[in-house]
N, C-alpha and C. Protein backbone atom coordinates (compact mmCIF):
# COMPACT_ATOMS: atom_id res chain seq x y z
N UNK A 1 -28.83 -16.83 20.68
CA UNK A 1 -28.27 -16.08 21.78
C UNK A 1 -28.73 -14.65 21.71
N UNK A 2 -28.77 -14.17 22.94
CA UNK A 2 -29.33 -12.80 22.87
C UNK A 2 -28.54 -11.87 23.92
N UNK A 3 -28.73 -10.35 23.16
CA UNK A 3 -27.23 -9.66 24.12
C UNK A 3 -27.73 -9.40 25.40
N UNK A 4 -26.89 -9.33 26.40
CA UNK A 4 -27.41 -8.43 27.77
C UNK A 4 -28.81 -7.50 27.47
N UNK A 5 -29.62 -7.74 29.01
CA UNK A 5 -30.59 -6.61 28.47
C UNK A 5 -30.43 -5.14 28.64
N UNK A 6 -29.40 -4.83 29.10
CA UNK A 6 -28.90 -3.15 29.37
C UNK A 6 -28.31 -2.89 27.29
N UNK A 7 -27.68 -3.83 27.01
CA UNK A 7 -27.48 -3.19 25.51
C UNK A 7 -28.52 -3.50 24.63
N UNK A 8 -29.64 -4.32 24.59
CA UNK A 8 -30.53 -4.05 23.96
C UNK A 8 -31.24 -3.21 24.14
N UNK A 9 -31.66 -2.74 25.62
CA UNK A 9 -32.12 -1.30 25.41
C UNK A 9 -31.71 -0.29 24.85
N UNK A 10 -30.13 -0.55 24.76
CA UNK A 10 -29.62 0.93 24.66
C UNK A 10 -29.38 0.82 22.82
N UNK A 11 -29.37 -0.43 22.54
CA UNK A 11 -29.64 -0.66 20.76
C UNK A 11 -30.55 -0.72 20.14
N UNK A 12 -31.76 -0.78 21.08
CA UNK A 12 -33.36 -0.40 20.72
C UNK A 12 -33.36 0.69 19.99
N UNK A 13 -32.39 1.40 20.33
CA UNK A 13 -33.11 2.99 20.13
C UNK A 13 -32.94 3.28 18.29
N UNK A 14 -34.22 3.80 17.98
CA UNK A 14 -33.98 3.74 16.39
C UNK A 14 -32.70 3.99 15.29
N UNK A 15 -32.00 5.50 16.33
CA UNK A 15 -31.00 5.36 15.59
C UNK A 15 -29.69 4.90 15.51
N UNK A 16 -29.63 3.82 16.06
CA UNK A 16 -28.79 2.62 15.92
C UNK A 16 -28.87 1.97 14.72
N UNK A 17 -30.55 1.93 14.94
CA UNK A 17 -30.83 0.76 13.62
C UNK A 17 -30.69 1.34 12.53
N UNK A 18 -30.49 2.68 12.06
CA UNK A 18 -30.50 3.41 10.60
C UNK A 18 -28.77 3.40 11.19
N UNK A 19 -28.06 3.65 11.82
CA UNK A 19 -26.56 3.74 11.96
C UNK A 19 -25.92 3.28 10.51
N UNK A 20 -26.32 2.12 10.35
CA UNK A 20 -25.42 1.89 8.49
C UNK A 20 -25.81 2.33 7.49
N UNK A 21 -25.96 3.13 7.00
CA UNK A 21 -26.49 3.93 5.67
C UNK A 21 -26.53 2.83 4.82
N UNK A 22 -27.36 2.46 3.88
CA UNK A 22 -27.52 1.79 2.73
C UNK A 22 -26.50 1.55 2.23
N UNK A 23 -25.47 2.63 1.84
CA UNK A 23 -24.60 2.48 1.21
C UNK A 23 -22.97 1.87 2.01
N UNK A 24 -23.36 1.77 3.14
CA UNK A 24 -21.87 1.06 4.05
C UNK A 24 -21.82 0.23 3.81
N UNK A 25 -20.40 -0.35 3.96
CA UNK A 25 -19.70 -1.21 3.70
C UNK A 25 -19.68 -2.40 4.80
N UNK A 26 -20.43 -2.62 6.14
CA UNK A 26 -20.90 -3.86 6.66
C UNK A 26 -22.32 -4.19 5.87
N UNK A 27 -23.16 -3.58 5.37
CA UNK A 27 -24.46 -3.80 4.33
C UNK A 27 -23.98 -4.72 3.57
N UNK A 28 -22.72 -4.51 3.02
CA UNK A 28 -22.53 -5.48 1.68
C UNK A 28 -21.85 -6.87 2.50
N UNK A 29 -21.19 -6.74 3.69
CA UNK A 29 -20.90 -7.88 4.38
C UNK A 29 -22.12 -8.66 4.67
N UNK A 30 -23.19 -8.24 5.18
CA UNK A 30 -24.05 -8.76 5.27
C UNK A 30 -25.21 -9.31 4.24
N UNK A 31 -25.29 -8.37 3.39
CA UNK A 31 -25.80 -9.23 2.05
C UNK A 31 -24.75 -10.27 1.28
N UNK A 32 -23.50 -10.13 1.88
CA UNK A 32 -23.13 -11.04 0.84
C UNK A 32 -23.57 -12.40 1.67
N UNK A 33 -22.59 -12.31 3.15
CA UNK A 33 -22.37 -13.50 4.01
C UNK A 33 -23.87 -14.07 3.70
N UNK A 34 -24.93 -13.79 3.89
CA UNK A 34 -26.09 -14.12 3.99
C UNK A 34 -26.66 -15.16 2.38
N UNK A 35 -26.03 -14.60 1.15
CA UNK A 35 -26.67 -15.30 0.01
C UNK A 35 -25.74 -16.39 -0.01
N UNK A 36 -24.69 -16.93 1.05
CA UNK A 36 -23.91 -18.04 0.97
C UNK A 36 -24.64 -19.05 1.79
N UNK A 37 -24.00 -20.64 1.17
CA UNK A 37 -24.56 -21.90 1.19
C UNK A 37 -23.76 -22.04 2.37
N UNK A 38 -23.40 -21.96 3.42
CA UNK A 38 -22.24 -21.97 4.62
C UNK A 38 -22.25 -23.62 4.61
N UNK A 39 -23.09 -24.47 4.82
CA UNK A 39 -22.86 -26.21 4.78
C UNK A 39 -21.85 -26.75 3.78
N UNK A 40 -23.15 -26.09 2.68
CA UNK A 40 -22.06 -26.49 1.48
C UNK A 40 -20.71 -26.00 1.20
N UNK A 41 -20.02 -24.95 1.94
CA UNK A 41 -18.51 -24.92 1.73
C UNK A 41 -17.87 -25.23 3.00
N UNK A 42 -18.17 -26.07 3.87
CA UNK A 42 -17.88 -26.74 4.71
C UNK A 42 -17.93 -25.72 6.01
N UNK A 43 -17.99 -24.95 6.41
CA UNK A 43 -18.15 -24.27 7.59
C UNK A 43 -18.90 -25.47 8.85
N UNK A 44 -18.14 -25.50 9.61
CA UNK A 44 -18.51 -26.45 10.75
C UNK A 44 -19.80 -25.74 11.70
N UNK A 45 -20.87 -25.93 12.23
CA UNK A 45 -21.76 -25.76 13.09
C UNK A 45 -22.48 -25.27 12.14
N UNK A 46 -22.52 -25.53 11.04
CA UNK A 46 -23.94 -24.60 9.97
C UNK A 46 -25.03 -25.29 10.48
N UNK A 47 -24.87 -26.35 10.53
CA UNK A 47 -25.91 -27.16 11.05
C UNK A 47 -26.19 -27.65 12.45
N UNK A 48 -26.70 -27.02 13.51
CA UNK A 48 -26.81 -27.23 14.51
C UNK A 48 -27.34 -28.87 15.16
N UNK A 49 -27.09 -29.00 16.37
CA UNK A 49 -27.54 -30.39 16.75
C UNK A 49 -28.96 -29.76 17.83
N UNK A 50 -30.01 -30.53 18.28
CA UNK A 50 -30.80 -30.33 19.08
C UNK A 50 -30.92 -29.93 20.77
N UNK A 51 -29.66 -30.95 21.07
CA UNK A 51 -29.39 -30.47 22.17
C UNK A 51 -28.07 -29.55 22.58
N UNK A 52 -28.48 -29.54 23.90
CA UNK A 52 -27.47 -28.53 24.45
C UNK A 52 -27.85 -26.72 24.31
N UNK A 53 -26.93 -26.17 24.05
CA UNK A 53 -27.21 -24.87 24.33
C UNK A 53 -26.25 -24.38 22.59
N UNK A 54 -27.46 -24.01 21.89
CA UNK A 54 -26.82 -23.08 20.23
C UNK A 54 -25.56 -22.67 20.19
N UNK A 55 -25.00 -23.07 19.62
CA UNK A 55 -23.52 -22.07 18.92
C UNK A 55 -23.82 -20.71 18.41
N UNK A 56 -22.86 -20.06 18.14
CA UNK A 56 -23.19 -18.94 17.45
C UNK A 56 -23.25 -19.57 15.84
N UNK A 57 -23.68 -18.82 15.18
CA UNK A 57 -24.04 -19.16 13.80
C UNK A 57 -22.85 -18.92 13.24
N UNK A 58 -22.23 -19.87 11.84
CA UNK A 58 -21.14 -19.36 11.54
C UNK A 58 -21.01 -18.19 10.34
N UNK A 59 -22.07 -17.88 9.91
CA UNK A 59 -22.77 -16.72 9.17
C UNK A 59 -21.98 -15.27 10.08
N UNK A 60 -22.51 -15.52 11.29
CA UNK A 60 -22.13 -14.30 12.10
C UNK A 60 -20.81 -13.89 12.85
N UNK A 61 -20.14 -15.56 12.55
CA UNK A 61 -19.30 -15.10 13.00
C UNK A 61 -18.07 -14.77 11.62
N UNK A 62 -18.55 -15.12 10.77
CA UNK A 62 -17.66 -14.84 9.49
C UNK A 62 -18.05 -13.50 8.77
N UNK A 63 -19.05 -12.92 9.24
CA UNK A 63 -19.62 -11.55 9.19
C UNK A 63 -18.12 -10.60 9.51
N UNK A 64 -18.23 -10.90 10.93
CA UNK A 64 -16.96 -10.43 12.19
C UNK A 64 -15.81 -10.61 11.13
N UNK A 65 -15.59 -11.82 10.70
CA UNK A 65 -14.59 -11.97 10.29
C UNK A 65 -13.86 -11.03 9.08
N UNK A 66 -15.01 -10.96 8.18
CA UNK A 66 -14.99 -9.90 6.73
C UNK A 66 -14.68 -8.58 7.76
N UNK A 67 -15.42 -8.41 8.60
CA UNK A 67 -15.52 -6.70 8.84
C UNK A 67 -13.66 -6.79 9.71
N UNK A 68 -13.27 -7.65 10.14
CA UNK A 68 -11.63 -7.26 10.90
C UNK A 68 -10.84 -7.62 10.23
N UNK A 69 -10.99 -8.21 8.86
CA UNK A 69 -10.23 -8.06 7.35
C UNK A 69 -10.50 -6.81 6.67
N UNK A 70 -11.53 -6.04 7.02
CA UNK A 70 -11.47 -5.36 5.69
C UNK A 70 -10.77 -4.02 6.65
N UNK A 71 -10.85 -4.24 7.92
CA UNK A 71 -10.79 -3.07 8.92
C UNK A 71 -8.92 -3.25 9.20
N UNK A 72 -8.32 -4.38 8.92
CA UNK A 72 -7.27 -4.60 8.93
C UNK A 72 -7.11 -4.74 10.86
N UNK A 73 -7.81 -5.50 11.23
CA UNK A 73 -8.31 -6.25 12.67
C UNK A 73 -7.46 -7.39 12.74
N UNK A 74 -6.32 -7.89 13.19
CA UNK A 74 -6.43 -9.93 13.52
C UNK A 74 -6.51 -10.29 14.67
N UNK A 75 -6.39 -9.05 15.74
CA UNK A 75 -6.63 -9.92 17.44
C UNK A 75 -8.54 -9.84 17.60
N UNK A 76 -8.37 -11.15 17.95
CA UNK A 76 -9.20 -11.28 18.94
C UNK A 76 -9.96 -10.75 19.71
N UNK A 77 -9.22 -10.75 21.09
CA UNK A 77 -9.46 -10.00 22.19
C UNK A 77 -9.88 -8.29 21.44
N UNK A 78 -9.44 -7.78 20.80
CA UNK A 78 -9.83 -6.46 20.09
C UNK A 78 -11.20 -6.59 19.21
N UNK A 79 -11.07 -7.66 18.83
CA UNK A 79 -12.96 -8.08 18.04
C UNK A 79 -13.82 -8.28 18.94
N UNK A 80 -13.51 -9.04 19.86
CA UNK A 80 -14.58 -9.10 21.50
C UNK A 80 -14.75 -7.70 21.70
N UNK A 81 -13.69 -6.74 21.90
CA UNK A 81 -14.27 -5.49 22.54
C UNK A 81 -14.84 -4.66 21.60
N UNK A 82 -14.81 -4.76 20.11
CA UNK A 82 -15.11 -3.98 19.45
C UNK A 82 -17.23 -5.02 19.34
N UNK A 83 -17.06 -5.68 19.45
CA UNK A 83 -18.51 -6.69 19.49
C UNK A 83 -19.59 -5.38 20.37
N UNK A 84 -19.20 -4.83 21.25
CA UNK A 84 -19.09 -4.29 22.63
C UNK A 84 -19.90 -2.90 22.67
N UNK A 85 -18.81 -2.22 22.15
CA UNK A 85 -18.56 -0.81 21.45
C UNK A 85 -18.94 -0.28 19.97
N UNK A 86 -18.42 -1.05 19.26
CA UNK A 86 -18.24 -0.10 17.79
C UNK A 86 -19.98 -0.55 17.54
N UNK A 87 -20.23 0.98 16.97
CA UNK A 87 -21.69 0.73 15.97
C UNK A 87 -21.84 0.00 15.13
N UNK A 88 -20.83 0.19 13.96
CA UNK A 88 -21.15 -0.85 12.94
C UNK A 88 -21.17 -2.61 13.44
N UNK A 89 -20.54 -2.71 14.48
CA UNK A 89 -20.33 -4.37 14.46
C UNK A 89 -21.48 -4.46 15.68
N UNK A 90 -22.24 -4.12 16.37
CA UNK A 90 -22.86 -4.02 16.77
C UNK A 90 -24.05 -4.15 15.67
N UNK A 91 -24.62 -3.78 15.10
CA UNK A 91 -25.29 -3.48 13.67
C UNK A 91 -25.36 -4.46 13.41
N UNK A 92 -23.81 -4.84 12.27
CA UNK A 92 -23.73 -6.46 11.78
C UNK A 92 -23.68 -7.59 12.52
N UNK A 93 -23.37 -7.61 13.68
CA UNK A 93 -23.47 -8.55 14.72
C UNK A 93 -25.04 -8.58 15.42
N UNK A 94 -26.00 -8.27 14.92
CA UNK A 94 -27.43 -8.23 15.53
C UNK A 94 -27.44 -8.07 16.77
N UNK A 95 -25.70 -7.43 17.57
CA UNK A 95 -25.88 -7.31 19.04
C UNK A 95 -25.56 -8.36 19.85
N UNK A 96 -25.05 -9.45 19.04
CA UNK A 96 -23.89 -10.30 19.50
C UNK A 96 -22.93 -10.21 20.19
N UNK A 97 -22.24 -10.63 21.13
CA UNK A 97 -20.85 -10.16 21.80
C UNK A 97 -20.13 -11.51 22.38
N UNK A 98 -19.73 -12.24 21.09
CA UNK A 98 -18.67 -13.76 20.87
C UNK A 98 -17.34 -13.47 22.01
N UNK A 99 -16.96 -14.26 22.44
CA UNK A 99 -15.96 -13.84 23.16
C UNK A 99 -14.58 -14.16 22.55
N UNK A 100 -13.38 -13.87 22.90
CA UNK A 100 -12.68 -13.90 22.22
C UNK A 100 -11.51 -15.72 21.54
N UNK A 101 -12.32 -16.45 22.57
CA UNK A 101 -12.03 -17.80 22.29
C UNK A 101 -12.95 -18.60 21.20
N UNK A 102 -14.56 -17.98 21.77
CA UNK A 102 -15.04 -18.17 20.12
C UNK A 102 -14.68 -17.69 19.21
N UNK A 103 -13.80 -16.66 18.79
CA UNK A 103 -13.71 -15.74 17.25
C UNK A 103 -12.55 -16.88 17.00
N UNK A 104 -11.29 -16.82 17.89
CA UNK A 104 -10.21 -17.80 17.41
C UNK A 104 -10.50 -19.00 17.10
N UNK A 105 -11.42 -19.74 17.62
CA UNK A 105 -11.53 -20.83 17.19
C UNK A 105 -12.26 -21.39 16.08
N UNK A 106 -13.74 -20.17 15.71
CA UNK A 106 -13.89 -19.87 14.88
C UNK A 106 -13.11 -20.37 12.74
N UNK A 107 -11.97 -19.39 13.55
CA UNK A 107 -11.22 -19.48 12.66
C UNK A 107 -9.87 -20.09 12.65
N UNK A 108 -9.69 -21.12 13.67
CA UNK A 108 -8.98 -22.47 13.40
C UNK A 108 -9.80 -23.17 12.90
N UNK A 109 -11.12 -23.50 13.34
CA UNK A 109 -11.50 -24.48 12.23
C UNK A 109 -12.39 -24.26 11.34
N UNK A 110 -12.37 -23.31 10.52
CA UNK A 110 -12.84 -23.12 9.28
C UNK A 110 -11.58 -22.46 8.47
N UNK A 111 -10.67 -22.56 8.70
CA UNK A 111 -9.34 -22.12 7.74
C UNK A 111 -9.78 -21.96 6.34
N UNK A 112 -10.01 -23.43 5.83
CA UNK A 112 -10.38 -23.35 4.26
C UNK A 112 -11.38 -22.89 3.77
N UNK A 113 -12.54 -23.17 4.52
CA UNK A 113 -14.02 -22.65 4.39
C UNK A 113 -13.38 -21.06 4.66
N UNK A 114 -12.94 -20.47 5.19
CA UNK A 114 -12.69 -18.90 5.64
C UNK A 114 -11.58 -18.29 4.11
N UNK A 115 -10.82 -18.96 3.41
CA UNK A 115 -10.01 -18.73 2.50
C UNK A 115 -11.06 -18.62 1.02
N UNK A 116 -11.85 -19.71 1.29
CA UNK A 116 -12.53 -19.80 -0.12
C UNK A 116 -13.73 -18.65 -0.03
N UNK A 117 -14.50 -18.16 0.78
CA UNK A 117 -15.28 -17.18 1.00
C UNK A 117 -14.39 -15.60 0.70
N UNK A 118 -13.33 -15.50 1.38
CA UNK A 118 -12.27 -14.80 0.94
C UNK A 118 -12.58 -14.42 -0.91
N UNK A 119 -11.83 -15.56 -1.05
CA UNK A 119 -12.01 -15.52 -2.87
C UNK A 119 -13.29 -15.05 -3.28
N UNK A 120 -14.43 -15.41 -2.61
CA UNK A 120 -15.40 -14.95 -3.39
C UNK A 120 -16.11 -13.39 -3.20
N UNK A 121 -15.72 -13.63 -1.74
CA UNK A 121 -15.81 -11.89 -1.92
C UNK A 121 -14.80 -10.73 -2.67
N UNK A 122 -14.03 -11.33 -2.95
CA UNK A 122 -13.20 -10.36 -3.98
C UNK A 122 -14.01 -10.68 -4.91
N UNK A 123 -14.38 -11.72 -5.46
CA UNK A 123 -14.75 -11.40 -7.11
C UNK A 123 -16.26 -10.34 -6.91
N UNK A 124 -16.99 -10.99 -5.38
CA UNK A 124 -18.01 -10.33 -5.47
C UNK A 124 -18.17 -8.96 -5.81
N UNK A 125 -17.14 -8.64 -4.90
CA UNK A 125 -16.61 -6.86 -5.07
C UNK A 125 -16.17 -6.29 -6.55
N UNK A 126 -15.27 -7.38 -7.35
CA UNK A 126 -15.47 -7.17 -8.33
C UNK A 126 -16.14 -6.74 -9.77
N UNK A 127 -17.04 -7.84 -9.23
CA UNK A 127 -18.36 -7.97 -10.22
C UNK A 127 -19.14 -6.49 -9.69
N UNK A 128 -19.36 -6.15 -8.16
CA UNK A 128 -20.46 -5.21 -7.91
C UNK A 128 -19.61 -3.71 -8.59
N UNK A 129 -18.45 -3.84 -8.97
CA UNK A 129 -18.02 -2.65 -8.96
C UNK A 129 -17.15 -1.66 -7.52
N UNK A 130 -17.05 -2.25 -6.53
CA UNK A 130 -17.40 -1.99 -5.65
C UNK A 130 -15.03 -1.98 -5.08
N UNK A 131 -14.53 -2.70 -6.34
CA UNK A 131 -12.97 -2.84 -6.42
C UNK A 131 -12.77 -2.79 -8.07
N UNK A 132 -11.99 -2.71 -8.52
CA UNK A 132 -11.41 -2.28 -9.63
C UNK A 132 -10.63 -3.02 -10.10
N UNK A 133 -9.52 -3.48 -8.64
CA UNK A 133 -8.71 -4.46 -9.24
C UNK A 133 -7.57 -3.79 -10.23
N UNK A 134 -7.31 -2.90 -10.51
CA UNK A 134 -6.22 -2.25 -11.37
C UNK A 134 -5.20 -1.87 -10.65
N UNK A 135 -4.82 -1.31 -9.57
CA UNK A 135 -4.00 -1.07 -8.36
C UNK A 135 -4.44 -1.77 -7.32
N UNK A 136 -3.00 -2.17 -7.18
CA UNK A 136 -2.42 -2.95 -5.43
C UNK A 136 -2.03 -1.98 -5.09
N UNK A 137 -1.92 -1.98 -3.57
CA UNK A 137 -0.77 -1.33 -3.04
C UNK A 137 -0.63 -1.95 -1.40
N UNK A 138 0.47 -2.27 -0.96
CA UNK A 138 0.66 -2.90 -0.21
C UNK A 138 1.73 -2.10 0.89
N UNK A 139 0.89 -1.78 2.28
CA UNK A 139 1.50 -0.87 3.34
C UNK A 139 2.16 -1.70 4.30
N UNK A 140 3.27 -1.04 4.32
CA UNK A 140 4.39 -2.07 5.61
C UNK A 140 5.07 -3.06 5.24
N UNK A 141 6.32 -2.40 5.63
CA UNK A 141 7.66 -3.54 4.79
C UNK A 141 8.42 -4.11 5.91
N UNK A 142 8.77 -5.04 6.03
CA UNK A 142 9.31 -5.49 7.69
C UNK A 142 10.86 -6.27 6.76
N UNK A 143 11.54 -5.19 7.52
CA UNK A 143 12.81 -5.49 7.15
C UNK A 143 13.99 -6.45 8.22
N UNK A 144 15.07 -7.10 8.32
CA UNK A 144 15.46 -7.63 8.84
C UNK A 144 16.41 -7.17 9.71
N UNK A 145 16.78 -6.46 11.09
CA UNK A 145 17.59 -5.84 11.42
C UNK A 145 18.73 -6.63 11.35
N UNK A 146 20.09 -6.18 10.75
CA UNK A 146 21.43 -6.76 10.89
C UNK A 146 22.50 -6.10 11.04
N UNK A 147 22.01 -4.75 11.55
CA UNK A 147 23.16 -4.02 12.45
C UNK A 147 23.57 -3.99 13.44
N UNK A 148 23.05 -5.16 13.78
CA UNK A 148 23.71 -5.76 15.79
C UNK A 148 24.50 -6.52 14.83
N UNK A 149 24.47 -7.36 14.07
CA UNK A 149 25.68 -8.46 13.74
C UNK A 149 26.88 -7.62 12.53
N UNK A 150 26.17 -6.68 12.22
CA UNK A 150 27.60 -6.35 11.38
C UNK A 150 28.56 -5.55 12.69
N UNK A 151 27.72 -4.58 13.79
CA UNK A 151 28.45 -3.90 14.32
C UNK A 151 29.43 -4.80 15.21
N UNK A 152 28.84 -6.30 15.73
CA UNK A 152 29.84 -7.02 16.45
C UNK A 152 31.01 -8.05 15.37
N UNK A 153 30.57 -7.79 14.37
CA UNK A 153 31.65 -8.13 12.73
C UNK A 153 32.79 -7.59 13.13
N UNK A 154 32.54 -6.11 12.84
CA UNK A 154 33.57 -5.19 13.16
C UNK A 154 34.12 -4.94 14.42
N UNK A 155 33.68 -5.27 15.44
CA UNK A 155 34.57 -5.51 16.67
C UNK A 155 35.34 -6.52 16.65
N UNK A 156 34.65 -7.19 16.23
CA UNK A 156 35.45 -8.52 16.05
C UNK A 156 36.74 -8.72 15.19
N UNK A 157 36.89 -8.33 14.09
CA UNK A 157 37.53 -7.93 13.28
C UNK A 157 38.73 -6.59 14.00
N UNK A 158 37.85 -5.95 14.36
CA UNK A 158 39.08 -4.72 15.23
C UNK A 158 39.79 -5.63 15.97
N UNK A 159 38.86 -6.56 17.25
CA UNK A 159 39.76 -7.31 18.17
C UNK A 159 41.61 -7.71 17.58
N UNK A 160 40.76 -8.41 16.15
CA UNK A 160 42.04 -8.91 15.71
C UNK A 160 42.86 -8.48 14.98
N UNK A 161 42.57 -7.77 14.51
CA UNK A 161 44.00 -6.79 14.06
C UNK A 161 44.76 -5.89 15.25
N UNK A 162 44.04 -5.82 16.67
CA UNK A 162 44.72 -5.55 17.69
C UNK A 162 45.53 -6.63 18.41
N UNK A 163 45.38 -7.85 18.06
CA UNK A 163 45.91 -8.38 18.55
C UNK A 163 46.73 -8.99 17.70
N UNK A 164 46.70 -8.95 16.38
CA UNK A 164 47.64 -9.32 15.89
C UNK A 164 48.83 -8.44 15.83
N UNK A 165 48.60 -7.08 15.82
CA UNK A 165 49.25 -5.91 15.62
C UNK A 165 50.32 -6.32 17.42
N UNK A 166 49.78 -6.74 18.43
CA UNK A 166 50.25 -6.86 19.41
C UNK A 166 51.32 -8.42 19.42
N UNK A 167 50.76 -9.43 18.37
CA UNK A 167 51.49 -10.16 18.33
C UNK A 167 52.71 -10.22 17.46
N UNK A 168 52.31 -9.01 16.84
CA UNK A 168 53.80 -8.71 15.48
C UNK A 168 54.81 -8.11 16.57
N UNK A 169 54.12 -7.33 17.34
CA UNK A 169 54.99 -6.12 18.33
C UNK A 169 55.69 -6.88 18.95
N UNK A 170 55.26 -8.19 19.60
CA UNK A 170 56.20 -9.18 20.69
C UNK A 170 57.19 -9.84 20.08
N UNK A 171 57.11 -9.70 18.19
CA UNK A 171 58.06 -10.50 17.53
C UNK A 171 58.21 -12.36 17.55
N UNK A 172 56.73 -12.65 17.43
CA UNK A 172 56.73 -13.93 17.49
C UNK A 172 56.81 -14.04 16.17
């Protein structure tokens, strides 16, 4: 597949193509995704059929996938537009622009194939130096609101001591 020809012109231009410094962090998405066996860990369409019209590769689209994990990305529709726009995924996407029913589906059916690549790019990162692994730290705590039910507790509770207080008063 190949992008519109108004954005390949406009991604022609050289400095697009130097846009990722050697040292960025879609470079290593892309060298990694690339030294993987994608058949062999089951990724569905690695292997294309003859007819019809190509899938996207699942190389590229699990590219996408690393870069809106590491970017802390999970919609969709926001990876389509960033396909679009952003330099770097533009870059790592060779100028691709998946729409947003391919990315989801994507990743309904490669769940496990998408978990075990997971794993290996941590160790990869590991091994390159590239994570440390000595500190976690984990942002955003989602707590349970339960001050609508204590505050109607206590109405509730008021109710009845008003009405009991009203039923002592009548002398039953």
């Amino acid at each position: 597949m190949k992008a519109p020809l108004e954005v390949r012109r406009c991604c022609s231009h050289p400095a697009l193509k130097n846009y990722a410094p050697e040292d960025h962090p879609v470079r290593v998405i892309d060298a990694f995704v690339d030294s993987l066996n994608l058949s062999e860990m089951g990724f569905r369409k690695a292997q294309t059929l003859r007819t019809g019209r190509r899938p996207y590769h699942p190389g590229d689209l699990l590219k996408l996938y690393i870069y809106a994990y590491l970017n802390q990305t999970s919609s969709t529709r926001r990876l389509e537009k960033e396909c679009h726009r952003n330099l770097e995924v533009l870059w790592l996407m060779k100028q691709l622009a998946p729409d947003f029913k391919t990315i989801a589906d994507f990743r309904k059916d490669n769940g496990d194939a998408i978990k075990q690549v997971c794993r290996q790019f941590i160790v990869f990162c590991k091994q390159a130096g590239l994570v440390s692994g000595q500190l976690v730290a984990i942002d955003g705590s989602k707590f349970k609101a339960e001050l609508q039910d204590e505050l109607k507790t206590l109405v509730d509770v008021k109710g009845m001591l008003e009405r009991l207080a009203w039923v002592s008063s009548q002398g039953f």
